[in-house]
Protein backbone atom coordinates (compact mmCIF):
# COMPACT_ATOMS: atom_id res chain seq x y z
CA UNK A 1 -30.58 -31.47 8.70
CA UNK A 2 -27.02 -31.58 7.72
CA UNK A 3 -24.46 -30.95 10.40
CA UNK A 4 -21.82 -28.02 10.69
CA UNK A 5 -19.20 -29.67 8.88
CA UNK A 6 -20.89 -30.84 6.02
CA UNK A 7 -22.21 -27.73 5.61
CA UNK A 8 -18.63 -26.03 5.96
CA UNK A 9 -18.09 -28.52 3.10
CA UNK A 10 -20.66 -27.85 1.02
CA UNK A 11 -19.35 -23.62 1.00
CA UNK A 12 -16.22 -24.99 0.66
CA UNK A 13 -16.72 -26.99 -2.84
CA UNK A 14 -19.35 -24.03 -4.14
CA UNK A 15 -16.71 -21.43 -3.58
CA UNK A 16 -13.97 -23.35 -5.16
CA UNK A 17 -16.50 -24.42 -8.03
CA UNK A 18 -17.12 -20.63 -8.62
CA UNK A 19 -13.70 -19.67 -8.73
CA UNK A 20 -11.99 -23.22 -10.57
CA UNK A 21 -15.27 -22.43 -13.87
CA UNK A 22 -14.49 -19.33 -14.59
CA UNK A 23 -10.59 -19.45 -14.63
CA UNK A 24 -11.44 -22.89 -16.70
CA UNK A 25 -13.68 -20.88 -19.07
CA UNK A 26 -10.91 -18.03 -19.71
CA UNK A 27 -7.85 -20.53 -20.07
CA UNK A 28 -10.08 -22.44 -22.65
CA UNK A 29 -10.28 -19.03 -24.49
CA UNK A 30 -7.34 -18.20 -24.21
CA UNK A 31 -6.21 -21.48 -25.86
CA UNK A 32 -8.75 -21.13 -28.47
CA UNK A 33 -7.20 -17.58 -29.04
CA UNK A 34 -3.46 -19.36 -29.39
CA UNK A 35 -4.93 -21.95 -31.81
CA UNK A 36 -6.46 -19.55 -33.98
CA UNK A 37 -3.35 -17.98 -34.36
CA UNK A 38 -0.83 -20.91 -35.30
CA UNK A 39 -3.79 -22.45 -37.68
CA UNK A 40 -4.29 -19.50 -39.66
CA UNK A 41 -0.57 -18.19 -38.98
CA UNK A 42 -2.17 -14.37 -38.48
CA UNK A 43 0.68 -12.30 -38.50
CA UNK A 44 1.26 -10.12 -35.04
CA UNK A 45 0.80 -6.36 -36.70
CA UNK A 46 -3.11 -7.56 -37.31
CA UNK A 47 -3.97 -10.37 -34.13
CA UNK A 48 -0.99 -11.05 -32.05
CA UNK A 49 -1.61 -14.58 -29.77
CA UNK A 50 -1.35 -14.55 -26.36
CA UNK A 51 2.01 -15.83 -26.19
CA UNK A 52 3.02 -12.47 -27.96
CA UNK A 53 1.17 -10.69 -25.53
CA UNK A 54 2.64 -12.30 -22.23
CA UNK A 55 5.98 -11.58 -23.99
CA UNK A 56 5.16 -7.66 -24.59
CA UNK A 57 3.94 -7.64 -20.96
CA UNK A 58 7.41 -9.01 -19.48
CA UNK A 59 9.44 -6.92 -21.97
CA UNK A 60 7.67 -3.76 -21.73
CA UNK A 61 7.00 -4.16 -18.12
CA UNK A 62 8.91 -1.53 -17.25
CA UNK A 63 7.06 1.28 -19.14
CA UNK A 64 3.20 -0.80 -18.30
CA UNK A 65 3.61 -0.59 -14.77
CA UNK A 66 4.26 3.29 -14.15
CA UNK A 67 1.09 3.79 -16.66
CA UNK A 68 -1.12 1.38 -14.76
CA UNK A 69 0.40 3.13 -11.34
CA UNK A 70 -0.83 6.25 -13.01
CA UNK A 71 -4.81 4.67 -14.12
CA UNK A 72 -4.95 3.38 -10.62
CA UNK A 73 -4.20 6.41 -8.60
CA UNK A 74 -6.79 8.76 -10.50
CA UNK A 75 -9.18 5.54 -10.55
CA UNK A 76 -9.22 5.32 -7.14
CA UNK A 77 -8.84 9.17 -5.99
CA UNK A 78 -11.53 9.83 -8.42
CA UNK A 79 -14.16 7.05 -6.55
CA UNK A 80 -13.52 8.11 -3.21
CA UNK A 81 -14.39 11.59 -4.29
CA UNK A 82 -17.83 10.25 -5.37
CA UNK A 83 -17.73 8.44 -2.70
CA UNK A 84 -17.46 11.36 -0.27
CA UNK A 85 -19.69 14.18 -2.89
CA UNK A 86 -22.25 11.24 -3.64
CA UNK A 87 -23.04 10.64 0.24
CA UNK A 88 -23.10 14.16 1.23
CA UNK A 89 -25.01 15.30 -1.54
CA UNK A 90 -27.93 12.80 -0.93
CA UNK A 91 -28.03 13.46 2.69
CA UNK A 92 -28.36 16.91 2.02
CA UNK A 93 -31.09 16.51 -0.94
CA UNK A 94 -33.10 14.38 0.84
CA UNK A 95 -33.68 17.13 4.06
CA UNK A 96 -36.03 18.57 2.07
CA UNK A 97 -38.69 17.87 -0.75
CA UNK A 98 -38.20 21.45 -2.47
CA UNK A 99 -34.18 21.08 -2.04
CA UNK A 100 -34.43 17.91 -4.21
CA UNK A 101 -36.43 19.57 -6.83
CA UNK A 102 -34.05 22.76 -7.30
CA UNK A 103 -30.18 20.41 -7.01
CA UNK A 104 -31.35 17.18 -8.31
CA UNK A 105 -31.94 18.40 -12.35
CA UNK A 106 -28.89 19.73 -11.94
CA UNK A 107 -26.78 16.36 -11.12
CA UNK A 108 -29.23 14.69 -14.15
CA UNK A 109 -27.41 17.64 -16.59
CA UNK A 110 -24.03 16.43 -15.32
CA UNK A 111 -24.24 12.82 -15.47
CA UNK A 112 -26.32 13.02 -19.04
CA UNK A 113 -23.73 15.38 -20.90
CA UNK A 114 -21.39 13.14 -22.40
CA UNK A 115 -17.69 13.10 -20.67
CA UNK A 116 -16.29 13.32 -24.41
CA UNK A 117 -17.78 16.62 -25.08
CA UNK A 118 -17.15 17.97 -21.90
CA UNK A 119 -13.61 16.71 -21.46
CA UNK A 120 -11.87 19.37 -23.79
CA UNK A 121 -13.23 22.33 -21.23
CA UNK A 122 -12.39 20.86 -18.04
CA UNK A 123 -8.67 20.58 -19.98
CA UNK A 124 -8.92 24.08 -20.34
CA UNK A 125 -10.06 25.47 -16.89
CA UNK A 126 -8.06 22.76 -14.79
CA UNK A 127 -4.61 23.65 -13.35
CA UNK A 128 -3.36 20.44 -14.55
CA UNK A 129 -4.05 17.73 -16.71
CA UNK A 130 -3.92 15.54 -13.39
CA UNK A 131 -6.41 17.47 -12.01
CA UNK A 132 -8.75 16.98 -15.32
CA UNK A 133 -8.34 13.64 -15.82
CA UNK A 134 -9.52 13.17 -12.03
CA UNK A 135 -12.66 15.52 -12.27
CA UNK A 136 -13.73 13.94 -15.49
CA UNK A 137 -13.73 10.55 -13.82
CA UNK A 138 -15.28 12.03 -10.61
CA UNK A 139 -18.30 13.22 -12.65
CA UNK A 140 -18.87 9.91 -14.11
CA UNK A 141 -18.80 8.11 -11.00
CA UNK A 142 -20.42 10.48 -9.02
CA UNK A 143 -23.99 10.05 -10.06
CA UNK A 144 -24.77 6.29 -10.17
CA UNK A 145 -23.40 6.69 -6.35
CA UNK A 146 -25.43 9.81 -5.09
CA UNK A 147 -28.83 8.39 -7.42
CA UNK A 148 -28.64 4.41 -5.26
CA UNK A 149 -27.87 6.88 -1.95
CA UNK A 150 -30.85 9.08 -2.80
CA UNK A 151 -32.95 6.12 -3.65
CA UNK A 152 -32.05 4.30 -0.29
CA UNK A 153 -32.22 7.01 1.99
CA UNK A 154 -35.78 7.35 0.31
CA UNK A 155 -36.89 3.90 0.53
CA UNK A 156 -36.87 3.40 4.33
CA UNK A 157 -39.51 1.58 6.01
CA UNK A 158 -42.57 4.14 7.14
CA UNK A 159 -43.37 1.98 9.79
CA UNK A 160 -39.85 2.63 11.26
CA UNK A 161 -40.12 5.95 10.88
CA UNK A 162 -43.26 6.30 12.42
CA UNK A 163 -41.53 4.30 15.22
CA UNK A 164 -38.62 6.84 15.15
CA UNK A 165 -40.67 9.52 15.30
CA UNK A 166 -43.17 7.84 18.43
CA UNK A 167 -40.05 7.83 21.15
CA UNK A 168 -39.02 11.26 19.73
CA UNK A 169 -36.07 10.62 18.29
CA UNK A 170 -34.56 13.99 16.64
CA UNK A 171 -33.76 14.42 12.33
CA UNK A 172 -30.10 13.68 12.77
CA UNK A 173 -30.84 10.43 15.01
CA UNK A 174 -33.09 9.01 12.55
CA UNK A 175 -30.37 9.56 10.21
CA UNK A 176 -27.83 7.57 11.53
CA UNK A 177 -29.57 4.97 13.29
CA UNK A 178 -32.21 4.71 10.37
CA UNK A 179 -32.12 5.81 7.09
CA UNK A 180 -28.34 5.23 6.66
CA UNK A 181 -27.95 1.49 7.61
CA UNK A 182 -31.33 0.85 5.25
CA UNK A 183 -29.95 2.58 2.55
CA UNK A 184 -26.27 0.51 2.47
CA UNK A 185 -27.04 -1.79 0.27
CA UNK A 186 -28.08 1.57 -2.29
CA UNK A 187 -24.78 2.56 -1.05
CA UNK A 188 -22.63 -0.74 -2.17
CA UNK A 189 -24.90 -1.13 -5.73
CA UNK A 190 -23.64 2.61 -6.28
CA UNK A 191 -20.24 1.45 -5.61
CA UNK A 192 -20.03 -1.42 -7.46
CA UNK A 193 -21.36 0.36 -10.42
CA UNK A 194 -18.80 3.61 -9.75
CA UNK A 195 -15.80 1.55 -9.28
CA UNK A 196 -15.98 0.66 -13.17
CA UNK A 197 -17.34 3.53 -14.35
CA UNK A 198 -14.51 5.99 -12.22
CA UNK A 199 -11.95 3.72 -14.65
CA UNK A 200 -13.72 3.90 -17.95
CA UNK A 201 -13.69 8.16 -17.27
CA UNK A 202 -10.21 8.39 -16.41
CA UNK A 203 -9.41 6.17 -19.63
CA UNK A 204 -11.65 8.58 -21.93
CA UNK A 205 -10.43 11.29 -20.34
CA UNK A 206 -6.97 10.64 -21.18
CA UNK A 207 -7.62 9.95 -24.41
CA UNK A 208 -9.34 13.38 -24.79
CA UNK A 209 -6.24 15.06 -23.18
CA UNK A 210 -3.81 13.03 -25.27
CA UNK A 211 -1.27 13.78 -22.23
CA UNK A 212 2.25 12.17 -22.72
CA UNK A 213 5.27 11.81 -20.35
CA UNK A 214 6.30 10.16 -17.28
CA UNK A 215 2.74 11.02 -15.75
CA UNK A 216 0.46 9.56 -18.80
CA UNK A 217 -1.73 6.52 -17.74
CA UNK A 218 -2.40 3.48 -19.70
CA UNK A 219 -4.61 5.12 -22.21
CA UNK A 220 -1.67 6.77 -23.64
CA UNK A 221 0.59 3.82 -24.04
CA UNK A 222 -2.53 2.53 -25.33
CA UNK A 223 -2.32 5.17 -28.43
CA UNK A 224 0.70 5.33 -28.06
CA UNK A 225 1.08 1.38 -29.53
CA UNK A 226 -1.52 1.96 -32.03
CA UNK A 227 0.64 4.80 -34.09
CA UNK A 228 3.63 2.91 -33.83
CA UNK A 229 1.94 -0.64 -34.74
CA UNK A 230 2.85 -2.28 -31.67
CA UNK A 231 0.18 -4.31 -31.34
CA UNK A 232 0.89 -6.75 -28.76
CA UNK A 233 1.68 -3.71 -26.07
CA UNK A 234 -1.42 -2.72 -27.31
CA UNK A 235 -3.37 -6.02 -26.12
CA UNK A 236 -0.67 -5.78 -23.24
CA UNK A 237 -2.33 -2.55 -22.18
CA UNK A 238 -5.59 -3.61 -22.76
CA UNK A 239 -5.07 -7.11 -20.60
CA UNK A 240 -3.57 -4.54 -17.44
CA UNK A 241 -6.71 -2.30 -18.18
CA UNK A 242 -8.88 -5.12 -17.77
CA UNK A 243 -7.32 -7.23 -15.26
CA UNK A 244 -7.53 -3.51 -12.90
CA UNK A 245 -11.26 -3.11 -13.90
CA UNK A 246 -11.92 -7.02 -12.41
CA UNK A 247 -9.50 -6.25 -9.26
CA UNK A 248 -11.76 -3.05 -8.86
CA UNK A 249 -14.94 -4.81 -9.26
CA UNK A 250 -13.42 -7.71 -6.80
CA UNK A 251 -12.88 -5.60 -4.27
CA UNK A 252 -16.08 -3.07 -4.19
CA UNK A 253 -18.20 -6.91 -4.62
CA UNK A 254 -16.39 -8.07 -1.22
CA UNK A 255 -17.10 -5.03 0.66
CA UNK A 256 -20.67 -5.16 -0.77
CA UNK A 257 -20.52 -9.31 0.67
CA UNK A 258 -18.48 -8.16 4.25
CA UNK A 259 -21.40 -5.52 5.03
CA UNK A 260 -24.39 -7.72 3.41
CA UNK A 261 -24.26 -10.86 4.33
CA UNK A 262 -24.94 -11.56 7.27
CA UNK A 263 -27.85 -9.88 6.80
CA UNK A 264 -29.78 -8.86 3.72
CA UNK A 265 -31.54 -10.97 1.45
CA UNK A 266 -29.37 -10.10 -1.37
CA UNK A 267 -26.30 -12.21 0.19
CA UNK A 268 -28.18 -14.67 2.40
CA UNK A 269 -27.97 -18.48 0.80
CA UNK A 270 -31.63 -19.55 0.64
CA UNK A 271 -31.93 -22.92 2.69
CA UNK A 272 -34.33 -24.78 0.19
């Protein structure tokens, strides 16, 4: 049996192994990507290198980093709102068979109706384009959250129940004590998957809105580049959009690992 520190070393070397291949991988693209460019000498307006890019991201900086201020703020006010609808909403269908069957169809209809077609009417009704850029990305995260909730708070062990239910203990006790701690890791899949999809909405949306100013997000500098053939603040944008999507998944995986592993079989190492 190996002893505490060579354990310690063996997490050690897997977690920089996981971290040192995939930056390896993506520098090796990126290089590719440069090489591509000088060998074929592809003009900026139609592939601009990375080189190009980096240099649109330093110069433009100052007109990137308000937009991606702008992305993250309805990103993340737009999750915690599906966050907070998603739990209460499956608590409350769950009470009852016949209360799932009449509000459930309904959340379906919302989550099934594209955000495109929808977008233009929420424009409409909303106060503010603010506002409609953050319900249209609530909508879309909203349901993969409240369907893992409903799922877990569904998938509880009878046996516990019955156990539950033998020392008396009352609806909202089983709740808390019960159903909710089996159902986080529901909970943390739904975030995961919400996290990504609350961006992706709030970038549609804005594209649907076409809103402009000192209050547009990163989807507008996005078209914004395209109709004035700036394409390297275009792959600038696109690089910031991406890099917050992988910060956003980052962070919703580590809360997922801080409440799992120690735990559940999803984020225990196997021994053999």
């Amino acid at each position: 049996m190996a002893n505490p520190s060579e354990k310690a070393g063996f997490l050690n070397r897997d977690i920089l192994l996981r971290t040192l291949i995939p930056i390896g991988v993506v520098a090796c693209l990126i290089l590719a990507w440069q090489l591509i460019i000088l060998a074929y000498e592809i003009p900026q307006y139609i592939l601009p290198g990375p080189v190009a890019v980096a240099n649109s991201l330093y110069k433009d900086w100052g007109t990137l980093a308000p937009a991606l201020w702008v992305t993250t703020q309805i990103t993340m006010q737009a999750l915690a709102l599906a966050l907070i609808g998603g739990v209460g909403i499956a608590v409350f269908l769950v009470q009852s068979k016949w209360i799932e069957i009449a509000f459930y169809p309904i959340t379906v209809i919302l989550q099934v109706t594209p955000i495109v077609a929808i977008a233009p009417l929420i424009l409409i009704y909303a106060p503010t384009t603010q506002v409609a850029l953050l319900i249209c990305a609530f909508l879309v995260a909203f349901f993969p959250i409240l369907s893992n909730m409903v799922q877990g708070l569904k998938s509880v062990d009878h046996n516990l129940l019955n156990l539950f239910d033998l020392y008396g203990a009352s609806r909202w006790q089983t709740l808390i004590f019960l159903k909710l701690p089996a159902s986080l890791p529901y909970f943390l899949t739904g975030l995961r998957i919400g996290g990504g999809l609350a961006l992706i909405a709030a970038v549609v949306a804005e594209f649907a809105a076409g809103s402009a100013g000192a209050g547009s997000g990163l989807a507008f500098r996005l078209l914004e580049a395209q109709y004035r053939l700036n394409i390297p603040r275009l792959f600038a944008a696109l690089v910031l959009l991406s890099l917050l999507g992988v910060v956003i998944f980052a962070i919703t995986s580590f809360i997922s690992w801080f409440f799992l592993h120690r735990w559940h079989e999803s984020s225990l190492r196997r021994e053999n």
